[in-house]
Protein backbone atom coordinates (compact mmCIF):
# COMPACT_ATOMS: atom_id res chain seq x y z
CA UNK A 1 0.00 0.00 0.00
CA UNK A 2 2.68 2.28 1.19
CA UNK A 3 4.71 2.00 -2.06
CA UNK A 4 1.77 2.64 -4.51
CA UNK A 5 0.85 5.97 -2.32
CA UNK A 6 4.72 6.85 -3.16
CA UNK A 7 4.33 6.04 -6.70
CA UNK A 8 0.50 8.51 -6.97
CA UNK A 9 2.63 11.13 -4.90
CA UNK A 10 5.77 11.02 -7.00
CA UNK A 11 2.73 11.12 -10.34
CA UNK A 12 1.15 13.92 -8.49
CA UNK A 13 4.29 16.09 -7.73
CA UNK A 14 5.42 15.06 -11.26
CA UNK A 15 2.12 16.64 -12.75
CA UNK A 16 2.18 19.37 -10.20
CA UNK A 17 5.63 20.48 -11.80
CA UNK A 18 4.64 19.69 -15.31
CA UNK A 19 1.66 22.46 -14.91
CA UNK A 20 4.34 25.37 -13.65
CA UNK A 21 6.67 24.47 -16.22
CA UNK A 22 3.59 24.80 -18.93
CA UNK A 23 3.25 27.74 -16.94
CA UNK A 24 5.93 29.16 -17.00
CA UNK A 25 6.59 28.82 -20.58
CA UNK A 26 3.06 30.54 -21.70
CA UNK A 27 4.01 33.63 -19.93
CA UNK A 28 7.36 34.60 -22.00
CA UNK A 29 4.94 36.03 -24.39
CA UNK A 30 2.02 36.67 -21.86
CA UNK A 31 1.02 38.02 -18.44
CA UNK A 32 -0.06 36.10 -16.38
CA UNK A 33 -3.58 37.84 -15.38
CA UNK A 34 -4.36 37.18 -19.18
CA UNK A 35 -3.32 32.99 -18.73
CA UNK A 36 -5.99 30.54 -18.99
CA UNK A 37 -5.98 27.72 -17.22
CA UNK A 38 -6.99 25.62 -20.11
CA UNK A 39 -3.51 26.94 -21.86
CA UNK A 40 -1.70 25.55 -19.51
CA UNK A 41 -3.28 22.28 -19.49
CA UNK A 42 -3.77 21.75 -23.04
CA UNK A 43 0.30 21.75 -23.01
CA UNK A 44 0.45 19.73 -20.52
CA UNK A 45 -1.56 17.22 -21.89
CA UNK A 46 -4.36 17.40 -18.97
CA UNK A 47 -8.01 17.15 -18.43
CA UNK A 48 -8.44 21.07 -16.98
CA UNK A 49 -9.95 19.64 -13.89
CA UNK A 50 -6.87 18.25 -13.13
CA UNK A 51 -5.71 21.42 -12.56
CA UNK A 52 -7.72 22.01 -9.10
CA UNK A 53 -6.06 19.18 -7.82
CA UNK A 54 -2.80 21.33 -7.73
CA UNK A 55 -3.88 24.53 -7.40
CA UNK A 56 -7.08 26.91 -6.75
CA UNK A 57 -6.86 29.30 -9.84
CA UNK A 58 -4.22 30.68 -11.81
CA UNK A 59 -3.01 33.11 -9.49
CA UNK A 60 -2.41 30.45 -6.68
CA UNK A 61 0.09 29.02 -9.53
CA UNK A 62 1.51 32.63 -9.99
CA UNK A 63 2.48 32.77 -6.54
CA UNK A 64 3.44 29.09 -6.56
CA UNK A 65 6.24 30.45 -9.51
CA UNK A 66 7.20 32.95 -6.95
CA UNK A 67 8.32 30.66 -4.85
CA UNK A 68 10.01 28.62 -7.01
CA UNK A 69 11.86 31.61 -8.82
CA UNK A 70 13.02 33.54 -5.57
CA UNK A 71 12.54 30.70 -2.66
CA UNK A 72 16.06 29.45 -3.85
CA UNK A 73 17.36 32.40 -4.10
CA UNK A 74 18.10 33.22 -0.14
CA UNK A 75 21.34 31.78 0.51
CA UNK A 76 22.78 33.94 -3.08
CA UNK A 77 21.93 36.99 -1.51
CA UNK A 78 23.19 36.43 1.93
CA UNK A 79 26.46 34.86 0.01
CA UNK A 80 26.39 38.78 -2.37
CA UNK A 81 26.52 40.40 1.14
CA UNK A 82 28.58 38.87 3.11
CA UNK A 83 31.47 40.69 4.77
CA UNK A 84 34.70 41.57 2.77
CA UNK A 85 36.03 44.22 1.00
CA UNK A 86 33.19 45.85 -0.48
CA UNK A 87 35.12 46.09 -4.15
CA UNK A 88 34.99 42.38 -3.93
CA UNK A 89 31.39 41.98 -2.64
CA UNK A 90 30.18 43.97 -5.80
CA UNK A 91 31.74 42.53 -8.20
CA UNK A 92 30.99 38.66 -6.49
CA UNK A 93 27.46 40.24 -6.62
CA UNK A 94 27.29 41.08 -10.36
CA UNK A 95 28.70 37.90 -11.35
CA UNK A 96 26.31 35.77 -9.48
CA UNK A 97 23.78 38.02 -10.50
CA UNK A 98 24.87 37.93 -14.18
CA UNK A 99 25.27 33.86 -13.93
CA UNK A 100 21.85 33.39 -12.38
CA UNK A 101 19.89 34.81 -15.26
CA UNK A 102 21.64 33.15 -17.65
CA UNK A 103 21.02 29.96 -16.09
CA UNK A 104 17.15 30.94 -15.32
CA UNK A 105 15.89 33.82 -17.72
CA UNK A 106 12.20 32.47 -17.46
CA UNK A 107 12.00 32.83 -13.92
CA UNK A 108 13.72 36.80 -14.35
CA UNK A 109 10.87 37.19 -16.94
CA UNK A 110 8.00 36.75 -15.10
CA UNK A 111 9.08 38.29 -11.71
CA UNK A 112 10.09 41.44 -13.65
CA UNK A 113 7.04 41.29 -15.11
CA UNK A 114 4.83 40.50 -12.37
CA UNK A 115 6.41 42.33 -9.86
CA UNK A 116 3.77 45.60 -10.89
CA UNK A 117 1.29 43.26 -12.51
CA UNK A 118 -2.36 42.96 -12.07
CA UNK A 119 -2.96 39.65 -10.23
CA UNK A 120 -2.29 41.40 -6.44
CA UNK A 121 -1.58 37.44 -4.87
CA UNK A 122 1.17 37.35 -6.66
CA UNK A 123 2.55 41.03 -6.43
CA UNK A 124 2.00 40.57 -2.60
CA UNK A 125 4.08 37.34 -2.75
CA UNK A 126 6.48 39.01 -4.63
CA UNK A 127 6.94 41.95 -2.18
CA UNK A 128 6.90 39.47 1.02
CA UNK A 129 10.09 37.35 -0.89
CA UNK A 130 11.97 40.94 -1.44
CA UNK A 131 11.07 41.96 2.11
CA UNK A 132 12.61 38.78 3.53
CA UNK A 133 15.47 39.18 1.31
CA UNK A 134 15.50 43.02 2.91
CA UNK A 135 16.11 41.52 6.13
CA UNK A 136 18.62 39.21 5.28
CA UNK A 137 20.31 41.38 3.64
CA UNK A 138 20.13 43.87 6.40
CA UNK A 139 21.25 40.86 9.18
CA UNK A 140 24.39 40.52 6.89
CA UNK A 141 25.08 44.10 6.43
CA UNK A 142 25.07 44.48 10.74
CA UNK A 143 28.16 41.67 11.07
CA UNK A 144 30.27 44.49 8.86
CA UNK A 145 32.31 46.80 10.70
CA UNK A 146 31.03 49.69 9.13
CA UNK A 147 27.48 49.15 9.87
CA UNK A 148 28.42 50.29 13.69
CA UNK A 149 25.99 52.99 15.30
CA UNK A 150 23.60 52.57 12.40
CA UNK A 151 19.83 52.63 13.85
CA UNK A 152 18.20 49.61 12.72
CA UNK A 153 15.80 51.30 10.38
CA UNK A 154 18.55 52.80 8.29
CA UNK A 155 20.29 49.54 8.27
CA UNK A 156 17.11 48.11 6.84
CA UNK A 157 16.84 50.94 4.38
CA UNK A 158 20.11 50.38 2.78
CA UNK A 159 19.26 46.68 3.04
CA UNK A 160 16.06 47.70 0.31
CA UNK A 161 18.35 49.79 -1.80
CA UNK A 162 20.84 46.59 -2.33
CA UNK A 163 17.81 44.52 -3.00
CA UNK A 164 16.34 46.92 -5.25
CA UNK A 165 19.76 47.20 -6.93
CA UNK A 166 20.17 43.27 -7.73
CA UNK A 167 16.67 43.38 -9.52
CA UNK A 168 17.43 46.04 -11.69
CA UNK A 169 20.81 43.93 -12.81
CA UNK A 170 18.96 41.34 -13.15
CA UNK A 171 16.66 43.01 -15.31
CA UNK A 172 19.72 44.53 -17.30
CA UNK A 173 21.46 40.95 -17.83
CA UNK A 174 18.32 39.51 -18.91
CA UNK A 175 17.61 42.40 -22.03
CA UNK A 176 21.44 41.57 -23.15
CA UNK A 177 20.70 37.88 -22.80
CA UNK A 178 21.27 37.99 -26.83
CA UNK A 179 23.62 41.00 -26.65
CA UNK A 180 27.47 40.61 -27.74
CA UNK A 181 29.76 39.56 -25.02
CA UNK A 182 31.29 43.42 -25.29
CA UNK A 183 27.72 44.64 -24.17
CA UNK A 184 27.45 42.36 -21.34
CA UNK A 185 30.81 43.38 -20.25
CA UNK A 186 29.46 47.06 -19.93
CA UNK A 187 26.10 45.87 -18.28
CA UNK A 188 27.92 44.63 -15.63
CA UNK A 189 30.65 47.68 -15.38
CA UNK A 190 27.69 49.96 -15.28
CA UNK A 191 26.13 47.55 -12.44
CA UNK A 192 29.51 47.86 -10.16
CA UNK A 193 29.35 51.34 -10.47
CA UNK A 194 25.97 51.95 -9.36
CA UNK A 195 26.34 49.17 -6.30
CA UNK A 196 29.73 51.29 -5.80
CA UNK A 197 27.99 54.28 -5.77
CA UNK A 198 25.27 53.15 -2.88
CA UNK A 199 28.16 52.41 -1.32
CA UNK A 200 29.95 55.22 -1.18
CA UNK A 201 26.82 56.51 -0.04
CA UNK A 202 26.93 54.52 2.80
CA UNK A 203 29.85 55.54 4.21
CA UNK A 204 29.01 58.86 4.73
CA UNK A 205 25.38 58.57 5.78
CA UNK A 206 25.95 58.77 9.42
CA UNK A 207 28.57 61.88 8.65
């Protein structure tokens, strides 16, 4: 009995993964507010009431592809933060940066996109994933040296600004996905000198 529940739940996650993947694909040309469910399981290959097995309507999926495009994310942005020389940290940032949109341009897509979207689920589970980032970023930022005497809620603003930073990289790297390797290389100089820049900010907020 026990091994042909694991064999429905292994079909059921497979299927479940199948529909985000469908998903997921649909919306490079599409929002997702304007996704049908019956588009995603006609490429599936799926009866559409199979889809309420997985998930309650299409924006229950949208946030489920938040999770799965920024819920991995969490130890990259501690590891982009973490305390060194800051020359080093921005440049270690823009690379993973640069290396995770390459490697997942889909995901990039659609959280760009549905960041300011029109399905509020989703933009809400966008803004929760950033705000935990935030504080991450911020607990990282308060082992440096140079975060001494900062009140909290500054820490946590420049915390947002680094955040905020990373998407719009992100979102830089993925419109020269197709550009030469000479325009990629100025992408990323242009994103070290605008981490370098909040930087330099930094140091003389306090004065």
């Amino acid at each position: 009995m026990s091994h042909t529940l694991g064999i429905r739940q292994a079909q059921k996650q497979k299927t479940r993964q199948a529909l985000l993947d469908a998903a997921l694909g649909l919306l490079e040309e599409q929002s997702l507010s304007s996704l049908g469910l019956r588009e995603v399981t006609r490429a599936v290959g799926v009866a559409p009431t199979a889809f309420y097995r997985h998930f309650r309507s299409t924006a229950d999926l949208g946030v489920a592809l938040v999770e799965e495009a920024l819920g991995s994310l969490h130890p990259m942005i501690r590891q982009t933060v973490a305390p060194t020389d800051s020359a080093q940290r921005i440049t270690r940032a823009v690379e993973l940066i640069a290396h995770h949109v390459e490697s997942h341009p889909a995901h990039v897509r659609f959280i760009a996109r549905e960041r300011h979207g029109g399905v509020q689920p989703v933009r809400e589970a966008i803004r929760e994933q950033l705000a935990r980032f935030a504080e991450e970023v911020k607990a990282e930022l308060a082992k440096d040296p140079e975060s001494a005497g900062w009140p909290d809620e500054d820490l946590l603003m420049l915390a947002h600004l680094y955040v905020d930073q990373m998407l719009i990289t992100a979102s830089l790297f993925l419109e020269a996905l197709e550009a030469t390797a000479e325009e990629r290389e100025r992408v990323a100089q242009l994103a070290e000198l605008q981490l370098r820049l909040i930087s330099v900010g930094r140091r003389h907020w306090l004065g």
